[in-house]
N, C-alpha and C. Protein backbone atom coordinates (compact mmCIF):
# COMPACT_ATOMS: atom_id res chain seq x y z
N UNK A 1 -9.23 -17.08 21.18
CA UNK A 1 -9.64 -18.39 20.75
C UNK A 1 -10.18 -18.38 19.32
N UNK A 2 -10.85 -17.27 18.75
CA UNK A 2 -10.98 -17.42 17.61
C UNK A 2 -10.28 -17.30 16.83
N UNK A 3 -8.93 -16.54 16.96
CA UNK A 3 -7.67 -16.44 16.22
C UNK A 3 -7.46 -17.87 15.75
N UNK A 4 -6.98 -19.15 17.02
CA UNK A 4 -6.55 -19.88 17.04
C UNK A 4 -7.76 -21.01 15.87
N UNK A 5 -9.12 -20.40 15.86
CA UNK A 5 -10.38 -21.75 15.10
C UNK A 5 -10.33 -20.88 13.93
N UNK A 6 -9.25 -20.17 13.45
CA UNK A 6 -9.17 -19.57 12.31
C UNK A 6 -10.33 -18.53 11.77
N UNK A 7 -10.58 -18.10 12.67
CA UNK A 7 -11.59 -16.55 12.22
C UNK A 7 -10.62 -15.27 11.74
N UNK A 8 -10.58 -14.82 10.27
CA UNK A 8 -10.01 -14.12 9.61
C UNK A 8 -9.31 -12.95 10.10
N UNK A 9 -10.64 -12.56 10.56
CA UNK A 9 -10.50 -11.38 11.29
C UNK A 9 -10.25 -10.85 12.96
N UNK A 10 -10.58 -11.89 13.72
CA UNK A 10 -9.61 -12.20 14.96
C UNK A 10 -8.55 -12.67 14.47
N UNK A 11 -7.98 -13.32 13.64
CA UNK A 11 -6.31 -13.11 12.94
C UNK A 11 -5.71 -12.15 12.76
N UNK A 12 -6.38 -11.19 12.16
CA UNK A 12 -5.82 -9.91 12.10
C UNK A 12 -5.60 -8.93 12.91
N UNK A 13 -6.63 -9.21 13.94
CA UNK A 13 -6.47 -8.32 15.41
C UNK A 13 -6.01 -8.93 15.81
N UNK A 14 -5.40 -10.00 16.11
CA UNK A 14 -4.02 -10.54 17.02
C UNK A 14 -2.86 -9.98 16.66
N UNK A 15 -2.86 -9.93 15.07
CA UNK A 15 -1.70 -9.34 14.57
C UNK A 15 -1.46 -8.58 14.70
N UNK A 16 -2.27 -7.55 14.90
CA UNK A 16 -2.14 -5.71 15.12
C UNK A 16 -1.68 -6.02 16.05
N UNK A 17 -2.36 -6.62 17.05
CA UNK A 17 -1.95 -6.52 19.06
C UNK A 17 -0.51 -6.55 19.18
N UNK A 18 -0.33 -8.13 18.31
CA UNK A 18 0.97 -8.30 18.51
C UNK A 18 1.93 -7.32 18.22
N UNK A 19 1.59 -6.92 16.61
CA UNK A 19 2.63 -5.50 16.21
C UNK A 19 2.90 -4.40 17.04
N UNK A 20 1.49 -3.93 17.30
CA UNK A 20 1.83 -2.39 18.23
C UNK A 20 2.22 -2.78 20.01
N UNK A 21 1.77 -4.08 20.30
CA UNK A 21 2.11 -4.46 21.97
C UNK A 21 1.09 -3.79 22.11
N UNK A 22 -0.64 -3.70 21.66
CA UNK A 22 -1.31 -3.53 22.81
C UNK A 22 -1.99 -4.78 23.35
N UNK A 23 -1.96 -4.29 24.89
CA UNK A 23 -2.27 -5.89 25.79
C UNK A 23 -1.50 -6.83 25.84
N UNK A 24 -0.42 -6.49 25.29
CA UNK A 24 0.69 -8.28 24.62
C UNK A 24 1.65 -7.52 24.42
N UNK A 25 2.98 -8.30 24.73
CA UNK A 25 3.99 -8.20 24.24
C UNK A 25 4.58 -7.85 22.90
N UNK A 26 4.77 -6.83 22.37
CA UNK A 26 4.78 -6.88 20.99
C UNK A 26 6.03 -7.75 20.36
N UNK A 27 5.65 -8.02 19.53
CA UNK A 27 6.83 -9.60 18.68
C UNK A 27 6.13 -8.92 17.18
N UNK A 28 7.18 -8.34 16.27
CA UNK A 28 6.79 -8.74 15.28
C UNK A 28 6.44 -10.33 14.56
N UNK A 29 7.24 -10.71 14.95
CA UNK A 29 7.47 -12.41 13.87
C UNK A 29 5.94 -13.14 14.43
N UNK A 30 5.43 -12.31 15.58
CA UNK A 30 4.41 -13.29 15.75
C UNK A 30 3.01 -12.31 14.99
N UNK A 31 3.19 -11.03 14.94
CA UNK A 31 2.16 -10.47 14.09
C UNK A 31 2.30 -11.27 12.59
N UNK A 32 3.63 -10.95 11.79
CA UNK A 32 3.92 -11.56 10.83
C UNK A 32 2.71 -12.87 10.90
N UNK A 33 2.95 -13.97 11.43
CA UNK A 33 2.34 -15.15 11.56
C UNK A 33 0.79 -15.13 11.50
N UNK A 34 0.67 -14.42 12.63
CA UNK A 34 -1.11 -13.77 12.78
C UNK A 34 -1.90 -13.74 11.50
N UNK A 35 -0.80 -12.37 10.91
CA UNK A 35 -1.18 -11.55 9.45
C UNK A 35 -0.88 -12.65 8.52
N UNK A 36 -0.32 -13.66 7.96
CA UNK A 36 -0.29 -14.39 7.06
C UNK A 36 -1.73 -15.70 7.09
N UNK A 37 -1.76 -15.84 8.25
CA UNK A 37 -3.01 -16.61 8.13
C UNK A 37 -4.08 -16.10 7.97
N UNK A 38 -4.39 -15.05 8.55
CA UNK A 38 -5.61 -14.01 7.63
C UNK A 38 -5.35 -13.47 6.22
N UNK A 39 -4.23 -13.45 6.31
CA UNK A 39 -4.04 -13.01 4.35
C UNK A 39 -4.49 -13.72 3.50
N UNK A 40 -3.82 -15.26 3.89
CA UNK A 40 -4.21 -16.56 3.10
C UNK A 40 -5.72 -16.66 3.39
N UNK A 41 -6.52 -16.40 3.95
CA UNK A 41 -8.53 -16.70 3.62
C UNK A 41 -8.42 -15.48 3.22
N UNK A 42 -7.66 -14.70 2.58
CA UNK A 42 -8.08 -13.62 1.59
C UNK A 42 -8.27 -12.28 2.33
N UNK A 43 -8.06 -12.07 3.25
CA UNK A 43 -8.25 -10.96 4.36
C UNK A 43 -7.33 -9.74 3.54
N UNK A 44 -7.88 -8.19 3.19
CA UNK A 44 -7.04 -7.46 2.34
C UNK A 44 -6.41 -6.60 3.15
N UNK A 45 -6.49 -6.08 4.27
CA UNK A 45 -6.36 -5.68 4.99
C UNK A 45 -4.88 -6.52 6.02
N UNK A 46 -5.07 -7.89 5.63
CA UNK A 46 -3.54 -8.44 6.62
C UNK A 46 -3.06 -8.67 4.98
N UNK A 47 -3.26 -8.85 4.55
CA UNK A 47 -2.60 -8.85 2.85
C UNK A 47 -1.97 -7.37 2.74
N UNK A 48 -2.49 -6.48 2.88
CA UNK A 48 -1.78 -5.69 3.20
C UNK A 48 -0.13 -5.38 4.27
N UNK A 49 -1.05 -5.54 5.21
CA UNK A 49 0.11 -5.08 6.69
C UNK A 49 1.46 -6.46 6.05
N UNK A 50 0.62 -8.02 5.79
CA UNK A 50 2.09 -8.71 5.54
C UNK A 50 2.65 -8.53 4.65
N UNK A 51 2.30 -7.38 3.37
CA UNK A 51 3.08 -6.59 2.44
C UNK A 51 4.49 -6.21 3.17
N UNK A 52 3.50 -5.26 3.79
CA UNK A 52 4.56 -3.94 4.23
C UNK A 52 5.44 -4.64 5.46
N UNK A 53 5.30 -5.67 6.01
CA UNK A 53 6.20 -6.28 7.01
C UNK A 53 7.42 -7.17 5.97
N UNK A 54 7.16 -7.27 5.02
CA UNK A 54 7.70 -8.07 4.17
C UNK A 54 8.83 -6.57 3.34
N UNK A 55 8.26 -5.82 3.35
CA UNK A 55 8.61 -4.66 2.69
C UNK A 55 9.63 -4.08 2.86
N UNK A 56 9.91 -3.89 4.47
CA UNK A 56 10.73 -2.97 5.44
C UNK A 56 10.98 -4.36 6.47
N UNK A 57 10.57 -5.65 6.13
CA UNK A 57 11.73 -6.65 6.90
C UNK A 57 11.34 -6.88 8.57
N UNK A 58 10.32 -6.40 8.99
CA UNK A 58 9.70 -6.33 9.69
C UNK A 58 9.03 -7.84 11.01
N UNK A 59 9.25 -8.38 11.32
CA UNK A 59 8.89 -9.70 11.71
C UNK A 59 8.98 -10.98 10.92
N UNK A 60 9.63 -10.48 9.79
CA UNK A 60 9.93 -11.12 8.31
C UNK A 60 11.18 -10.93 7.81
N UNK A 61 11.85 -11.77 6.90
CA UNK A 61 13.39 -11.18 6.35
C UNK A 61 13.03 -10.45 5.01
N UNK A 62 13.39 -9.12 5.16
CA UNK A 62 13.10 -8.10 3.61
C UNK A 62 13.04 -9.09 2.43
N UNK A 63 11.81 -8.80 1.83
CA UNK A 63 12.23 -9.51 0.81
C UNK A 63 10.56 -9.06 0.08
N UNK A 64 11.52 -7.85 -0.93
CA UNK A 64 10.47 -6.44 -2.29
C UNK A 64 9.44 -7.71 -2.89
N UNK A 65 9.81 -8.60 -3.43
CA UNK A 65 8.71 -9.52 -3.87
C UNK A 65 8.07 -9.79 -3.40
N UNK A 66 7.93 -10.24 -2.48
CA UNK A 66 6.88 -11.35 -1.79
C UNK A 66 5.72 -10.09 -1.33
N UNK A 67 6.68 -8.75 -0.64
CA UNK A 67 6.02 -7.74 -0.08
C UNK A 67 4.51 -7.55 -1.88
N UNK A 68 5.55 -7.36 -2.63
CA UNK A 68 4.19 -7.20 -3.90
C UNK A 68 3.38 -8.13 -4.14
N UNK A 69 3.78 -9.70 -3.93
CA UNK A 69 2.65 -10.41 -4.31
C UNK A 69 1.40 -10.55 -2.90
N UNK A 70 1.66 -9.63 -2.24
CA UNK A 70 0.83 -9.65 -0.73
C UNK A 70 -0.33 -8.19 -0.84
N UNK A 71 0.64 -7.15 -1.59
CA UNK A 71 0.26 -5.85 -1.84
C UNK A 71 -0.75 -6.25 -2.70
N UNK A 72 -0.25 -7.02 -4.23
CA UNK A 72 -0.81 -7.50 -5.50
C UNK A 72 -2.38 -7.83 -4.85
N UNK A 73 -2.52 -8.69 -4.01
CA UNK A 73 -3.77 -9.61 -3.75
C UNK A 73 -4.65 -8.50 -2.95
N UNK A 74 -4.09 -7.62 -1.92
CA UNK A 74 -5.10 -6.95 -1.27
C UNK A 74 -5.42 -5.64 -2.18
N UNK A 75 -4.30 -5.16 -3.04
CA UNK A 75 -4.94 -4.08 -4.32
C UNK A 75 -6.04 -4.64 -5.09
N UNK A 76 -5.90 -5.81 -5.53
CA UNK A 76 -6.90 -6.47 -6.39
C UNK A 76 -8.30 -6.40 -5.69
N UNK A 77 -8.32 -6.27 -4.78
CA UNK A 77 -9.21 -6.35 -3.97
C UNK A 77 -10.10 -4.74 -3.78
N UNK A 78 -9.37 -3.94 -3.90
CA UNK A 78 -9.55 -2.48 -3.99
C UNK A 78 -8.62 -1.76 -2.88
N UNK A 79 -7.87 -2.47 -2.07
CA UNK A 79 -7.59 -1.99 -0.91
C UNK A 79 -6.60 -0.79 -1.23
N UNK A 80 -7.13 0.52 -0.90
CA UNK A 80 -6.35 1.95 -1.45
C UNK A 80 -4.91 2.17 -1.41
N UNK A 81 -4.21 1.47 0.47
CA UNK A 81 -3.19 1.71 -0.13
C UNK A 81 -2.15 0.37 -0.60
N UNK A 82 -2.98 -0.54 -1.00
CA UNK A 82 -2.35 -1.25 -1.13
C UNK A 82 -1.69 -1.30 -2.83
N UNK A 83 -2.73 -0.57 -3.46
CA UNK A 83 -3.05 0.13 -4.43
C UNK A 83 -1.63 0.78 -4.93
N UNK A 84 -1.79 1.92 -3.61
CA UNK A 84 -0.57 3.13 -3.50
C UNK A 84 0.66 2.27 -3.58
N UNK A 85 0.53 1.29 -3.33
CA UNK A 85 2.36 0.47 -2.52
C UNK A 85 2.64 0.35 -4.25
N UNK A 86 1.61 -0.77 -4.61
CA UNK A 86 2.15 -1.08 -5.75
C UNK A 86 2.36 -0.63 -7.02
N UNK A 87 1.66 0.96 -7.32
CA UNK A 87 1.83 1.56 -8.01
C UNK A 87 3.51 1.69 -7.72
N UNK A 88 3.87 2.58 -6.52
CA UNK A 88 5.24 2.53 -6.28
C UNK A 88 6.13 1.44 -6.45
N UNK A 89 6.07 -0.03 -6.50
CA UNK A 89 6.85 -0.60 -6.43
C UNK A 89 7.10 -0.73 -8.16
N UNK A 90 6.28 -1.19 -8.86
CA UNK A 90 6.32 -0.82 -10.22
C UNK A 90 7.12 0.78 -10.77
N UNK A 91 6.92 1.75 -10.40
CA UNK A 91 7.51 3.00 -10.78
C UNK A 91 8.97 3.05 -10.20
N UNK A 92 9.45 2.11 -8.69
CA UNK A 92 10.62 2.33 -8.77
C UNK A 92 11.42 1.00 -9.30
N UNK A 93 10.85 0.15 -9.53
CA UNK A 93 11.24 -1.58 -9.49
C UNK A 93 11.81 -2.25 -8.37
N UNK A 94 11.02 -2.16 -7.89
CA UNK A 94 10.95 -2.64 -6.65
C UNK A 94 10.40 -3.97 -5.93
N UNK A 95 10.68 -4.99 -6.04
CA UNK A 95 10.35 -6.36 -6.43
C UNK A 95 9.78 -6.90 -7.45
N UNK A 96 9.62 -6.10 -8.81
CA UNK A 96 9.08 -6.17 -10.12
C UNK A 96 9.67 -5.24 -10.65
N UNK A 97 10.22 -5.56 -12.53
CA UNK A 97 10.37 -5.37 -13.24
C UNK A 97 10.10 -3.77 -13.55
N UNK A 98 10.84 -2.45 -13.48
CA UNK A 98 9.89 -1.42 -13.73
C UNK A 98 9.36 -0.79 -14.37
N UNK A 99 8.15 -0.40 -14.31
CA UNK A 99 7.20 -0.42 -15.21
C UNK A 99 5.79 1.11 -15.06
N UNK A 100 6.60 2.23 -15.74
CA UNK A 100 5.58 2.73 -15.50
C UNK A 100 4.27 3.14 -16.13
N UNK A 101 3.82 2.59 -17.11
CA UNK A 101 2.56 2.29 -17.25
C UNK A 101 1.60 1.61 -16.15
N UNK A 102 2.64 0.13 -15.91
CA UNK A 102 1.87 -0.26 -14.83
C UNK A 102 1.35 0.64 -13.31
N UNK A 103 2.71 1.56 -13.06
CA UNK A 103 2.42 2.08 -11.94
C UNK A 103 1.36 3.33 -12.05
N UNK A 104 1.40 3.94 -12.80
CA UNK A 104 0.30 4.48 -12.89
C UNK A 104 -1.26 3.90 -12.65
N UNK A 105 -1.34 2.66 -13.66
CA UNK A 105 -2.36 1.92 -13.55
C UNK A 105 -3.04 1.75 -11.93
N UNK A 106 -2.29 1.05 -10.87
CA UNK A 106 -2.63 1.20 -9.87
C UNK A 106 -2.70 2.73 -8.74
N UNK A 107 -1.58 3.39 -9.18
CA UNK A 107 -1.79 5.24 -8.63
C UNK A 107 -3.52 5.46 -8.66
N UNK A 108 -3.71 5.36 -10.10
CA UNK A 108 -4.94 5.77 -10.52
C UNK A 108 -6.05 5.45 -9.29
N UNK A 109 -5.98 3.74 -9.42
CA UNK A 109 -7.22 3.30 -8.66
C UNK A 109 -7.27 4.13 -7.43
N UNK A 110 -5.99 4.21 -6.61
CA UNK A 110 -6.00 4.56 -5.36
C UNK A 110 -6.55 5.70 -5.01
N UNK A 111 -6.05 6.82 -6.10
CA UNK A 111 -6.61 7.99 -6.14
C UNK A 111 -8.14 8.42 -6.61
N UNK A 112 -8.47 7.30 -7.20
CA UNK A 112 -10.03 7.89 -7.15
C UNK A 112 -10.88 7.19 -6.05
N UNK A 113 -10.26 6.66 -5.22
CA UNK A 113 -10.78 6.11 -4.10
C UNK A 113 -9.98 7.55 -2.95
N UNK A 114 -9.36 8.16 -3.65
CA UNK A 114 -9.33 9.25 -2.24
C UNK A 114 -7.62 9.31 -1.18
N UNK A 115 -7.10 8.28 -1.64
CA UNK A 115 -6.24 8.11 -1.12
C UNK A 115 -4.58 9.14 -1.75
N UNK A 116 -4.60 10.42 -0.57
CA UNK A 116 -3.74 11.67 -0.97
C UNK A 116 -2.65 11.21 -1.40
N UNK A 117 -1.93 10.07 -0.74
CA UNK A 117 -0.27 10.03 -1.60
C UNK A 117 -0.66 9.24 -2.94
N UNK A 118 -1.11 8.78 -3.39
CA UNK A 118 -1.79 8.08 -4.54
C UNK A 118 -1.61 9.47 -5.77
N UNK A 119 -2.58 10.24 -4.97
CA UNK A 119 -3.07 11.70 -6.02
C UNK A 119 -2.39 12.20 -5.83
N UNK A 120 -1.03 12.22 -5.30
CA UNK A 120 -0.09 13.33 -5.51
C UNK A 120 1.11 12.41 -6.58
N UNK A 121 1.44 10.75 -6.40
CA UNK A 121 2.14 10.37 -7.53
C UNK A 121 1.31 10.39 -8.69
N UNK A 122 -0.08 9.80 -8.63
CA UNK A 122 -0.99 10.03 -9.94
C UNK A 122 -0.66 11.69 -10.70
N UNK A 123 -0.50 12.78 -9.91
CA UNK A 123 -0.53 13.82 -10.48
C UNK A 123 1.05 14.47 -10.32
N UNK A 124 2.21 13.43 -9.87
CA UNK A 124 3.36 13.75 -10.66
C UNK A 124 3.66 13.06 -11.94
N UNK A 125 3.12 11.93 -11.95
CA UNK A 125 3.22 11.04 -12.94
C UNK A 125 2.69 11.99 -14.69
N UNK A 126 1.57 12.88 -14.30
CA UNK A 126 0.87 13.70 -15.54
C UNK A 126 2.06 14.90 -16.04
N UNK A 127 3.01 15.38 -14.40
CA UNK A 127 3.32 16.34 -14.13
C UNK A 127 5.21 16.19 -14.93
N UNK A 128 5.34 14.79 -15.19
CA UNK A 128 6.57 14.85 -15.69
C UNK A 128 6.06 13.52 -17.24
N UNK A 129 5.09 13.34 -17.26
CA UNK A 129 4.51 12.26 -18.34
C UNK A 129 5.27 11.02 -18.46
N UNK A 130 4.93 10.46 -16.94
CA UNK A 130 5.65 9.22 -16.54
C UNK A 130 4.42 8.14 -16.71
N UNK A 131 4.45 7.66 -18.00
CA UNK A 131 3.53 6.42 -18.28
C UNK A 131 2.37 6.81 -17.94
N UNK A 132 1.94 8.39 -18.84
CA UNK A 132 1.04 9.08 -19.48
C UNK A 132 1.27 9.95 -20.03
N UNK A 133 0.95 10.78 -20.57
CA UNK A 133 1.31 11.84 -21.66
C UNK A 133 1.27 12.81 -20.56
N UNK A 134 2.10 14.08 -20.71
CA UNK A 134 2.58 14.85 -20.04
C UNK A 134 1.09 15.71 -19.78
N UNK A 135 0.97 16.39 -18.69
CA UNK A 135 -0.70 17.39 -18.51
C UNK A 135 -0.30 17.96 -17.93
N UNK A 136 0.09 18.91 -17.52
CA UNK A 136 0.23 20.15 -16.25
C UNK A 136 -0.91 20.15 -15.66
N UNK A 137 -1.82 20.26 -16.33
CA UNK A 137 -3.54 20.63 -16.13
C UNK A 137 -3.75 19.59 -15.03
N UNK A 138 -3.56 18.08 -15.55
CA UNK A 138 -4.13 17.38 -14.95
C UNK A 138 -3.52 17.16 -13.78
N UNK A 139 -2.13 17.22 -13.91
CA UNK A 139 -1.03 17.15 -12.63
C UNK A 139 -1.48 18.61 -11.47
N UNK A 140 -1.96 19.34 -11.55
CA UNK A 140 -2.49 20.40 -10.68
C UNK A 140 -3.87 19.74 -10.27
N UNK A 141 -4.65 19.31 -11.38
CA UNK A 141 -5.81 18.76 -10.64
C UNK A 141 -5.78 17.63 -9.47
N UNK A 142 -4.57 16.57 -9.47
CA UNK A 142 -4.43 16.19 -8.81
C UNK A 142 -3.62 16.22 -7.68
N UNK A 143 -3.10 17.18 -7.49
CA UNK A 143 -2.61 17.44 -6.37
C UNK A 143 -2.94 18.57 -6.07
N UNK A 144 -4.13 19.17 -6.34
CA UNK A 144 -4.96 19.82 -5.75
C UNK A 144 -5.80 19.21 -4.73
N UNK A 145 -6.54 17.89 -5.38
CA UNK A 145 -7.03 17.22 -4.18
C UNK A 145 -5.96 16.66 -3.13
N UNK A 146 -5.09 16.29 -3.46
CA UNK A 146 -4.10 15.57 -2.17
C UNK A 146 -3.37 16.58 -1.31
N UNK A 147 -3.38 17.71 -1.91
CA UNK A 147 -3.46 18.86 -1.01
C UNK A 147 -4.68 19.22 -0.21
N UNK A 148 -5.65 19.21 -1.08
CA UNK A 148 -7.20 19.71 0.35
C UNK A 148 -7.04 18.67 1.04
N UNK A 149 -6.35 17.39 1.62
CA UNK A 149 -6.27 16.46 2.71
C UNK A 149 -5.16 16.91 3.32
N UNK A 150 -4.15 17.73 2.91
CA UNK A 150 -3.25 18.13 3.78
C UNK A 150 -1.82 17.73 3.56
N UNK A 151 -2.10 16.80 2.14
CA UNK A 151 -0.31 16.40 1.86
C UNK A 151 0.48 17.14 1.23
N UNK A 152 1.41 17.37 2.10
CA UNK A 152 2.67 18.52 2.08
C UNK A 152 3.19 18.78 0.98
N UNK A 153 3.52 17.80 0.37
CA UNK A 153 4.36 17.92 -1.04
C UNK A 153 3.65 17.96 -2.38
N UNK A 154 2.21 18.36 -2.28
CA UNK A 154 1.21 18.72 -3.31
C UNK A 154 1.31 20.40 -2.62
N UNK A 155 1.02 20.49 -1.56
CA UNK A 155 0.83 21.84 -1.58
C UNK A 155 1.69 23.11 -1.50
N UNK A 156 3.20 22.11 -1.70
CA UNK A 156 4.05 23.23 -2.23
C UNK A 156 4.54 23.19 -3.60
N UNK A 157 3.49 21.79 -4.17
CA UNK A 157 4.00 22.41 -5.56
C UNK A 157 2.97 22.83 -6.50
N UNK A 158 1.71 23.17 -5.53
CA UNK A 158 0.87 23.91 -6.10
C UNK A 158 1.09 25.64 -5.36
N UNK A 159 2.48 25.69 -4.96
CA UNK A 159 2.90 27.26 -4.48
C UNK A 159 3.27 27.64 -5.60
């Protein structure tokens, strides 16, 4: 019932429910729905998820833009990986123009908030001087940390 009197965040836990089918039938198109009305009161967290449903087409028809201007609003927000998405979508052009200055720009945030795939593109980005000046140094520093969390592809290329 609070989903339905528009409480943000019972929006968003309907949406999960709905996505994964716990307790409920899972329906994407109806998480989709859930997650857009919590996105819209600014919720970063369904600003997120209706990214990535938008992203991979998900309860939604694919469509790379819309997924970024959803990513755009919950990164702005600080949300880490929303952060991560859009650094990537910028570095590959991926519903925007590509741009890697920009993608770095957001890598960055994500990674000093902690978030390992972040610090492992932040520290390929140093590692091939993709919209930063080239660092080995710094490209080991950072995927040094996204390795002490356990991500695979920092820690074999710090072998």
């Amino acid at each position: 019932m609070a989903a339905e009197q528009g409480d943000a965040k019972a929006q968003f836990n309907l949406g999960s429910a709905y996505y994964f089918g716990k307790g409920i039938d899972e329906d994407k198109a109806e998480a989709a729905k859930w997650w857009r009305l919590a996105a819209e009161q600014g919720d970063a967290k369904a600003q997120f998820n209706l990214g990535s449903a938008y992203y991979y087409g998900r309860g939604v028809n694919e469509d790379k833009a819309e997924a970024v201007k959803w990513d755009r609003l919950a990164a702005e927000q600080g949300h880490a990986k929303a952060q991560n998405n859009l650094g990537s979508a910028y570095y590959f052009g991926r519903g925007v123009n590509e741009d890697k200055t920009e993608s770095v720009k957001w890598w960055r945030l994500a990674a000093e908030q902690g978030h390992a795939k972040a610090q492992f593109n932040f520290g390929s980005a140093y590692y091939y001087g993709e919209g930063v000046n080239e660092d080995k140094a710094e490209a080991a520093k950072w995927w040094r940390l996204a390795a002490d969390q356990g991500h695979a592809e920092a820690i074999l290329k710090l072998k």
